[in-house]
Protein backbone atom coordinates (compact mmCIF):
# COMPACT_ATOMS: atom_id res chain seq x y z
CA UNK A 1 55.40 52.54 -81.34
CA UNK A 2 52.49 54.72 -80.99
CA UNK A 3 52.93 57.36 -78.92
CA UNK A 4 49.78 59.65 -78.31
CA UNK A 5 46.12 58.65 -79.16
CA UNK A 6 43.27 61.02 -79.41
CA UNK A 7 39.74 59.71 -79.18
CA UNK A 8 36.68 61.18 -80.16
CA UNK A 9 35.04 63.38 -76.58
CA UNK A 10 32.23 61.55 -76.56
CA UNK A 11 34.21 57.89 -76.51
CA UNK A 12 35.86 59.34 -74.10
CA UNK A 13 33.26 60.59 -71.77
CA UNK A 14 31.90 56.96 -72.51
CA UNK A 15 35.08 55.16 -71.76
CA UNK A 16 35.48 57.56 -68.48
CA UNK A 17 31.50 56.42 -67.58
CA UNK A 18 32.45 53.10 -67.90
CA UNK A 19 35.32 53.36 -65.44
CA UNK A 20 33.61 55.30 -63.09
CA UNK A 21 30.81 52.78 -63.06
CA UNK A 22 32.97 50.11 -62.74
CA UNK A 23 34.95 51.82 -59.81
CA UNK A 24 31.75 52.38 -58.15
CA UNK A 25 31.25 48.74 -58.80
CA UNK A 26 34.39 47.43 -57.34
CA UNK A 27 33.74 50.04 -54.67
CA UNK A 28 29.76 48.93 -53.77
CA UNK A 29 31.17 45.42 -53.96
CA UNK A 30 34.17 45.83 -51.54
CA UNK A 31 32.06 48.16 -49.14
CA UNK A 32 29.54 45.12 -49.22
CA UNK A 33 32.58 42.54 -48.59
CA UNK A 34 33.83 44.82 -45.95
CA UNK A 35 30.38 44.78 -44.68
CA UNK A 36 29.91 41.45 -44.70
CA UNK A 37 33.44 40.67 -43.38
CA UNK A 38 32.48 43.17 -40.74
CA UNK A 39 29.36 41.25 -39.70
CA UNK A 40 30.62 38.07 -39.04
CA UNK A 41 33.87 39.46 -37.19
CA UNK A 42 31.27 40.93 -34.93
CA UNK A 43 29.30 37.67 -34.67
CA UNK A 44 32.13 35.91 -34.20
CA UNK A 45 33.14 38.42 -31.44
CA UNK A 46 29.57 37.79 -30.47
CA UNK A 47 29.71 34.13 -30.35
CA UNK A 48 33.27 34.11 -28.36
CA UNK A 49 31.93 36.36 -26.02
CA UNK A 50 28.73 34.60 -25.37
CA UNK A 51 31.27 31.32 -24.78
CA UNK A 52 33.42 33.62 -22.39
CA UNK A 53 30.29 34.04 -20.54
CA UNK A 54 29.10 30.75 -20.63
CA UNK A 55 32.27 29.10 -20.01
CA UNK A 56 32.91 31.79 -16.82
CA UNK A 57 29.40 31.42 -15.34
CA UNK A 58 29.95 27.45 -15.89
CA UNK A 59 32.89 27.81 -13.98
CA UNK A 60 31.42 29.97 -11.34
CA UNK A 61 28.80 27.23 -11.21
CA UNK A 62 31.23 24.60 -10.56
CA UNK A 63 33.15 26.71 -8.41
CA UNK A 64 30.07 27.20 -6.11
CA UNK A 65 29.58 23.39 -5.91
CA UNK A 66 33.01 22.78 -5.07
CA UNK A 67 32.52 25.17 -1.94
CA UNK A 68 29.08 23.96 -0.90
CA UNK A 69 31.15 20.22 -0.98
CA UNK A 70 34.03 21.56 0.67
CA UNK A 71 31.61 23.63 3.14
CA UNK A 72 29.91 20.51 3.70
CA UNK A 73 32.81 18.46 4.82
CA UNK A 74 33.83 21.20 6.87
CA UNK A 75 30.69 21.27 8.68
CA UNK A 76 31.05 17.28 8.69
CA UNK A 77 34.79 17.99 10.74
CA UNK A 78 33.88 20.16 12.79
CA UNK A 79 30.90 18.32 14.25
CA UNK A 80 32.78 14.95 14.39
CA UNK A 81 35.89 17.33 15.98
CA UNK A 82 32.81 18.65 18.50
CA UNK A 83 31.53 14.93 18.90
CA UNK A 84 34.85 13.93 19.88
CA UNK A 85 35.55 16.45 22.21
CA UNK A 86 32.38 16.12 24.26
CA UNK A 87 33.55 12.00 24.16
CA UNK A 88 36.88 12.97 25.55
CA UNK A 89 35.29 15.24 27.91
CA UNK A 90 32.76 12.18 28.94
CA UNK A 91 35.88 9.76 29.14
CA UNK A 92 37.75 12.25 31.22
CA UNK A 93 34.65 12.57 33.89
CA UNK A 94 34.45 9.52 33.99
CA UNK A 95 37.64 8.61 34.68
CA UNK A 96 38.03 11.49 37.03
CA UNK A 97 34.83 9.71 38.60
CA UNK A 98 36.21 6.35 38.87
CA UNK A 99 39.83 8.41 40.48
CA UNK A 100 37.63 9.88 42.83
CA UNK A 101 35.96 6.57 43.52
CA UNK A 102 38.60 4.64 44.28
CA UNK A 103 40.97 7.58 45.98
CA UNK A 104 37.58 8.10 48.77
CA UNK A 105 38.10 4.01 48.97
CA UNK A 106 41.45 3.99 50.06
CA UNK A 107 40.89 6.69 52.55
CA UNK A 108 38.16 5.23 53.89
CA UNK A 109 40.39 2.06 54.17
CA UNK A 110 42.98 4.22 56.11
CA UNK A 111 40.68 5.72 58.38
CA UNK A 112 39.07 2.17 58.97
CA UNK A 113 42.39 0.91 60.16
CA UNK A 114 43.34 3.76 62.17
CA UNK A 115 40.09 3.63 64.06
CA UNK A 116 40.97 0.26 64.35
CA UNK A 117 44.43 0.97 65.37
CA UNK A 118 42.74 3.24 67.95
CA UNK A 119 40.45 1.01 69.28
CA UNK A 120 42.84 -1.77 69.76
CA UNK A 121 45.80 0.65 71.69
CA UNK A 122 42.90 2.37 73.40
CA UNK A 123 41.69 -1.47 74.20
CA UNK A 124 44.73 -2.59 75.13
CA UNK A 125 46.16 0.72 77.17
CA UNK A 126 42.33 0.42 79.33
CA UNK A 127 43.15 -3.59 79.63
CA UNK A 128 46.63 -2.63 80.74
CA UNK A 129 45.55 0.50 82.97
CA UNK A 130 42.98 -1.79 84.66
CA UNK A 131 45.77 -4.90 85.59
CA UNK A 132 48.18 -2.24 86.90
CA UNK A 133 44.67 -0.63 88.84
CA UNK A 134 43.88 -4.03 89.81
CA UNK A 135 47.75 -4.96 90.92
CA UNK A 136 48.15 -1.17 92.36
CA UNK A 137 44.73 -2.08 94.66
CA UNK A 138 46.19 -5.54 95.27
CA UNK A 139 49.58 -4.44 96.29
CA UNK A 140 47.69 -1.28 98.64
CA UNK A 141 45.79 -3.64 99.96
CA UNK A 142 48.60 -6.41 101.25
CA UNK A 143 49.93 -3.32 102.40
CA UNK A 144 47.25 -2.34 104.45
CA UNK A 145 46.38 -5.68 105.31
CA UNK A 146 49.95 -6.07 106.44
CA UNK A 147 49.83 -2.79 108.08
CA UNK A 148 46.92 -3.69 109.83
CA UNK A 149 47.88 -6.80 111.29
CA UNK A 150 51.02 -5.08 112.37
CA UNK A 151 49.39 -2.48 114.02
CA UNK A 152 47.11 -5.91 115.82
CA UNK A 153 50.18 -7.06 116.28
CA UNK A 154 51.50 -3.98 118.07
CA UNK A 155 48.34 -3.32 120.12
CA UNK A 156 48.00 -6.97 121.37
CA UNK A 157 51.21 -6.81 122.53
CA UNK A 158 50.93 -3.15 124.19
């Protein structure tokens, strides 16, 4: 087994070049892997971040159509909800109207038959206030009549 080796300082300073280059090597190489490795990561980053964006201003995109169609339907509602209610209002008038129409009818039908009503009692008390005038003249006069010939009577026999 050999147990201690001495070489020559020169070999040495040769063989301790030699490593050094190498490590610089390995180093230069590993810095430039690093580098490298570093680059994409940060396109990569780049790249999923640019997606993010693209993907969230997409979305906004859609989202902003989806309101203008739900804005639009709303607007659609509420003037069908406002064409409605001016229909209902219309129906109500009218009918109201028509109410009114038919409610002035029937009072003008009442007051038709109690001026009628009127007229005929009115008639009929001025038919019956004339016989009893006409009876009450009749009777006064038999009665005078009668009075007078009794009082003819009376004198011619005086």
């Amino acid at each position: 087994m050999i147990k201690s080796v001495h070489l020559p300082s020169d070999i040495t300073s040769q063989m301790s070049e030699k490593t050094m280059i190498i490590s610089k090597n390995a180093q230069q190489r590993m810095f430039h892997i690093n580098t490298l490795q570093n680059t994409r990561m940060d396109q990569q980053v780049q790249t999923l971040l640019q997606t993010f964006e693209e993907q969230r201003e997409q979305e906004l995109s859609s989202g902003d159509e989806i309101l203008n169609a739900e804005q639009v339907k709303l607007n659609d509602t509420i003037a069908q909800a406002v064409k409605e209610e001016a229909n209902i209002r219309e129906e109500t008038k009218v009918r109201i109207g028509n109410m009114e129409a038919e409610n002035d009818l029937e009072v003008q039908r009442i007051k038709d038959r109690m001026h009628e009503s009127t007229a005929k009692i009115t008639a009929e008390a001025e038919k019956e206030a004339a016989e009893l005038l006409a009876n009450t003249k009749l009777e006064t006069q038999t009665l005078l009549s009668s009075a007078q010939l009794q009082v003819s009577k009376n004198r011619a026999d005086a």
